[in-house]
C-alpha atoms as a PDB file:
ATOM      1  CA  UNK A   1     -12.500  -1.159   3.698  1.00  0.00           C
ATOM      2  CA  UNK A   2     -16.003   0.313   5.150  1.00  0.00           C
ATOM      3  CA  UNK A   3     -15.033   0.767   8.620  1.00  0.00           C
ATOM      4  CA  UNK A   4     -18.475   0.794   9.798  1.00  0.00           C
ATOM      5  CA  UNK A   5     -18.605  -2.719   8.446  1.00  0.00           C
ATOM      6  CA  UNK A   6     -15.594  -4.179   9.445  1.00  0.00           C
ATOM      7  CA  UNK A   7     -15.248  -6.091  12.188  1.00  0.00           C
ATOM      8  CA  UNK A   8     -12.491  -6.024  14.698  1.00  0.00           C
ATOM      9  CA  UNK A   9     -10.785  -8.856  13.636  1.00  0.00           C
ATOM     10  CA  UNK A  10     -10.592  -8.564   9.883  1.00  0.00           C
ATOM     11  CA  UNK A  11      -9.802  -4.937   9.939  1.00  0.00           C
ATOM     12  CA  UNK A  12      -6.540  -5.547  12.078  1.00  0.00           C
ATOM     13  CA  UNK A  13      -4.979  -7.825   9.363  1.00  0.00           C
ATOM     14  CA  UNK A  14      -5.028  -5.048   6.780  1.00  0.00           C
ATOM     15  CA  UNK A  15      -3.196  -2.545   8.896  1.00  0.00           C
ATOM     16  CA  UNK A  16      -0.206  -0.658   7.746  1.00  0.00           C
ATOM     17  CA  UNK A  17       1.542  -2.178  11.344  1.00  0.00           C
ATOM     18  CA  UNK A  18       0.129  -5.679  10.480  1.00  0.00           C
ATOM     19  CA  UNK A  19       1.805  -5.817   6.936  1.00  0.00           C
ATOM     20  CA  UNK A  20       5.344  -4.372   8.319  1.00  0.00           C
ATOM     21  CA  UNK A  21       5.296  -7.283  11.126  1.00  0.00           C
ATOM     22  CA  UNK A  22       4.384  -9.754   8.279  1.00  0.00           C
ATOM     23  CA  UNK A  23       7.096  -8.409   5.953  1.00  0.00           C
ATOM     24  CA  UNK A  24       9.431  -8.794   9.096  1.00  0.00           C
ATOM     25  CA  UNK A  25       8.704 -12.084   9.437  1.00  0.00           C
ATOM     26  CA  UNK A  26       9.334 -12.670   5.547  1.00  0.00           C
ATOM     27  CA  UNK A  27      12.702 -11.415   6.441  1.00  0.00           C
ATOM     28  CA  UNK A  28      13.511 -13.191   9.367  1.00  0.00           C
ATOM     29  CA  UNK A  29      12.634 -16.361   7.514  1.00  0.00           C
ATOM     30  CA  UNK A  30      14.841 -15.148   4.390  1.00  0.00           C
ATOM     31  CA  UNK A  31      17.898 -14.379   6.967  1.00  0.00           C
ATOM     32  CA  UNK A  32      17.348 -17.448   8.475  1.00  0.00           C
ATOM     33  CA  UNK A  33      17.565 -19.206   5.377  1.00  0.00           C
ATOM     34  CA  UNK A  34      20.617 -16.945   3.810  1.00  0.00           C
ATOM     35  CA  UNK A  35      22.057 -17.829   7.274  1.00  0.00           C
ATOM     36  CA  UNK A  36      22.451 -21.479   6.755  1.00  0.00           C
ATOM     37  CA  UNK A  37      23.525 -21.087   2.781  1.00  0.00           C
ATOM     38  CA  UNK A  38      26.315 -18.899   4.395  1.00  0.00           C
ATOM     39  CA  UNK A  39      25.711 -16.562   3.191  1.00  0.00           C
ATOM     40  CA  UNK A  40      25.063 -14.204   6.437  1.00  0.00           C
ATOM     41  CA  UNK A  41      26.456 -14.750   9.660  1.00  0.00           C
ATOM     42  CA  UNK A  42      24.564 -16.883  12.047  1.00  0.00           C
ATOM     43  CA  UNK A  43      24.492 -13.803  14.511  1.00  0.00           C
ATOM     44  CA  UNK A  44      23.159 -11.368  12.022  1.00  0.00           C
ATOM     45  CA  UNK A  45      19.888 -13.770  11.013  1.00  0.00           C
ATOM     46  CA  UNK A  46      19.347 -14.127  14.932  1.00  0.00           C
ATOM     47  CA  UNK A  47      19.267 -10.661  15.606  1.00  0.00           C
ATOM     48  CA  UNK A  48      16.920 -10.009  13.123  1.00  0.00           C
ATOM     49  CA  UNK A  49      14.150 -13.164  14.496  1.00  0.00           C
ATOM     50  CA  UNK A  50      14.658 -11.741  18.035  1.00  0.00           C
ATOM     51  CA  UNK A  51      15.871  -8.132  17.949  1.00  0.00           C
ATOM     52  CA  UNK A  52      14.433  -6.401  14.679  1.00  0.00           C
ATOM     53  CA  UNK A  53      11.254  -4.201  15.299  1.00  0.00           C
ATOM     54  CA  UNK A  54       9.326  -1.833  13.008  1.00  0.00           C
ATOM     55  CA  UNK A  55       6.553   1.236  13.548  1.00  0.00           C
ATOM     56  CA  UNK A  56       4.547   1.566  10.403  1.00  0.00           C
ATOM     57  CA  UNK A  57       4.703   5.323  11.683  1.00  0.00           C
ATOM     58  CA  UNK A  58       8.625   5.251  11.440  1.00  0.00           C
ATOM     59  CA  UNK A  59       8.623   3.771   7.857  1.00  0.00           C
ATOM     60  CA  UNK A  60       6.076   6.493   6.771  1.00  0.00           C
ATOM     61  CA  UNK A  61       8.449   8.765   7.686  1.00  0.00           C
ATOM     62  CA  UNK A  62      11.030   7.453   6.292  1.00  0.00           C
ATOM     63  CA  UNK A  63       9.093   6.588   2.308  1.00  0.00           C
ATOM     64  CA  UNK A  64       8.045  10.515   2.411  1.00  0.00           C
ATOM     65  CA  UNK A  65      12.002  11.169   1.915  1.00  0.00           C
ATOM     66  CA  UNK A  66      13.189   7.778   0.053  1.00  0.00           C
ATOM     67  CA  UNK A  67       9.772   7.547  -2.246  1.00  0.00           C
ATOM     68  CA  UNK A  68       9.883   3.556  -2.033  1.00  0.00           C
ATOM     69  CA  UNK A  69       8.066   1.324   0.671  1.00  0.00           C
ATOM     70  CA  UNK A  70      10.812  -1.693   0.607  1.00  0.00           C
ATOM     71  CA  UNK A  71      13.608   0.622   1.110  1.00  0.00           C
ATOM     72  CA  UNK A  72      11.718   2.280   3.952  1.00  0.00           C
ATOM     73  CA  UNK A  73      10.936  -0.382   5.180  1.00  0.00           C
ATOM     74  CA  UNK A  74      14.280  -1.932   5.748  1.00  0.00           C
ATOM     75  CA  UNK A  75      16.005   1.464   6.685  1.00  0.00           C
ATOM     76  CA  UNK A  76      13.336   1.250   9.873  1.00  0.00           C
ATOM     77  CA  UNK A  77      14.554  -2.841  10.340  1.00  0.00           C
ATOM     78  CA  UNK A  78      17.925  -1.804  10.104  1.00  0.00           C
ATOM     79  CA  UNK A  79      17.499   1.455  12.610  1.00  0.00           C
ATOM     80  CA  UNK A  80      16.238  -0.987  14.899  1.00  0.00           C
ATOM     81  CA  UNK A  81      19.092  -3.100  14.870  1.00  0.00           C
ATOM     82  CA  UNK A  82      21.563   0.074  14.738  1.00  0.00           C
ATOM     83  CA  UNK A  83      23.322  -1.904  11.330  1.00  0.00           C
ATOM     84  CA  UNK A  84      23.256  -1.090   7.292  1.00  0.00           C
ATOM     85  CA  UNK A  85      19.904  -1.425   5.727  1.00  0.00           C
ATOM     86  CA  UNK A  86      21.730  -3.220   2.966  1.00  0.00           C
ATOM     87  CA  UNK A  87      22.907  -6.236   4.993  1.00  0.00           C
ATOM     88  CA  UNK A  88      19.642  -7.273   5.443  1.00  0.00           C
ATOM     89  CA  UNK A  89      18.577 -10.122   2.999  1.00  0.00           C
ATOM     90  CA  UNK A  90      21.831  -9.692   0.870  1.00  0.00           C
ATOM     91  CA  UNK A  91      21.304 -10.408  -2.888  1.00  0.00           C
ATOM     92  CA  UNK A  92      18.775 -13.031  -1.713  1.00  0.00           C
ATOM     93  CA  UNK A  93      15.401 -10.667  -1.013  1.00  0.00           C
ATOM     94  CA  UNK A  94      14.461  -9.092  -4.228  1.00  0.00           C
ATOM     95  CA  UNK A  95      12.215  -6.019  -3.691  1.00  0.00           C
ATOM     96  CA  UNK A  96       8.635  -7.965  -4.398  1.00  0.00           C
ATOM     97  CA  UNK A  97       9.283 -10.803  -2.099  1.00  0.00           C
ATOM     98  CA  UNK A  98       8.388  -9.139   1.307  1.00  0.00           C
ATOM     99  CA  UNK A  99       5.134  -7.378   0.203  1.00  0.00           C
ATOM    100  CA  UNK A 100       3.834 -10.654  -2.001  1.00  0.00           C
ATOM    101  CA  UNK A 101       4.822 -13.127   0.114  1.00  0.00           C
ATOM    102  CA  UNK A 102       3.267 -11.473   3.708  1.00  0.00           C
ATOM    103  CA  UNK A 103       0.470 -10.440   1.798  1.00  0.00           C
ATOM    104  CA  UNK A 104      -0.487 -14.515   1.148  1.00  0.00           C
ATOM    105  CA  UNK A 105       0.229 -14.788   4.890  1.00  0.00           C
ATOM    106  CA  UNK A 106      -1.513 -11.815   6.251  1.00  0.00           C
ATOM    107  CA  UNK A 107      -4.490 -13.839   7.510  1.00  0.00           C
ATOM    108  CA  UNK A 108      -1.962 -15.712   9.679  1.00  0.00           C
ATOM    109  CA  UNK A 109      -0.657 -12.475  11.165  1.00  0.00           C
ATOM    110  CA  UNK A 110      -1.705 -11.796  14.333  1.00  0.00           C
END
C-alpha cells in the first residue's frame, strides 16, 4: 500500500498485528468448535477465547528461527498461554485455514 494514500482506517486492517488477531480469532472459533466435537477439553478452547494473546513483533521473532508463519504463529499463542504449540487446533486446523480464512474476515477486524 501507498502510505501517503492510505487512509487511517484501511491501512490498519492490513497490519501484520491486525492479521495475527484475526488468525486468533480463526483459532478460537476452531477450539471452540474442536471443543464441543470432544475433541479438546472445554478448559483448553476457553483459555484460548479469553486468555491467548499475540505481538506480531513476537512471531517475527520467532519465523526468523522456525522459517514458517503458522508455526510462528502458534508457538507465540501457545507462549501466551504457557502450553504446547501443538495442542492448539489438534488435527482439526490445517496450516492454510488461519491465514485464508482471517484474510476473508480482515475487513471485520477491528
Amino acid at each position: 500500500m501507498i502510505e501517503r494514500y492510505t487512509r487511517p482506517a484501511m491501512g490498519g486492517i492490513w497490519t501484520e498485528e491486525n492479521k495475527y488477531r484475526c488468525w486468533l480469532q480463526v483459532e478460537s472459533a476452531a477450539s471452540t468448535v474442536l471443543a464441543e466435537d470432544g475433541v479438546i477439553p472445554a478448559a483448553a478452547a476457553e483459555a484460548i477465547a479469553t486468555k491467548a494473546t499475540v505481538s506480531a513483533a513476537r512471531v517475527a521473532e520467532i519465523e526468523a528461527e522456525v522459517k514458517h508463519d503458522v508455526i510462528a504463529f502458534t508457538t507465540a499463542v501457545a507462549e501466551s498461554l504457557r502450553a504446547r504449540a501443538s495442542t492448539l487446533s489438534p488435527g482439526g486446523c490445517i496450516t492454510g485455514l488461519r491465514p485464508t480464512t482471517s484474510w476473508t474476515r480482515r475487513r471485520r477486524c477491528k
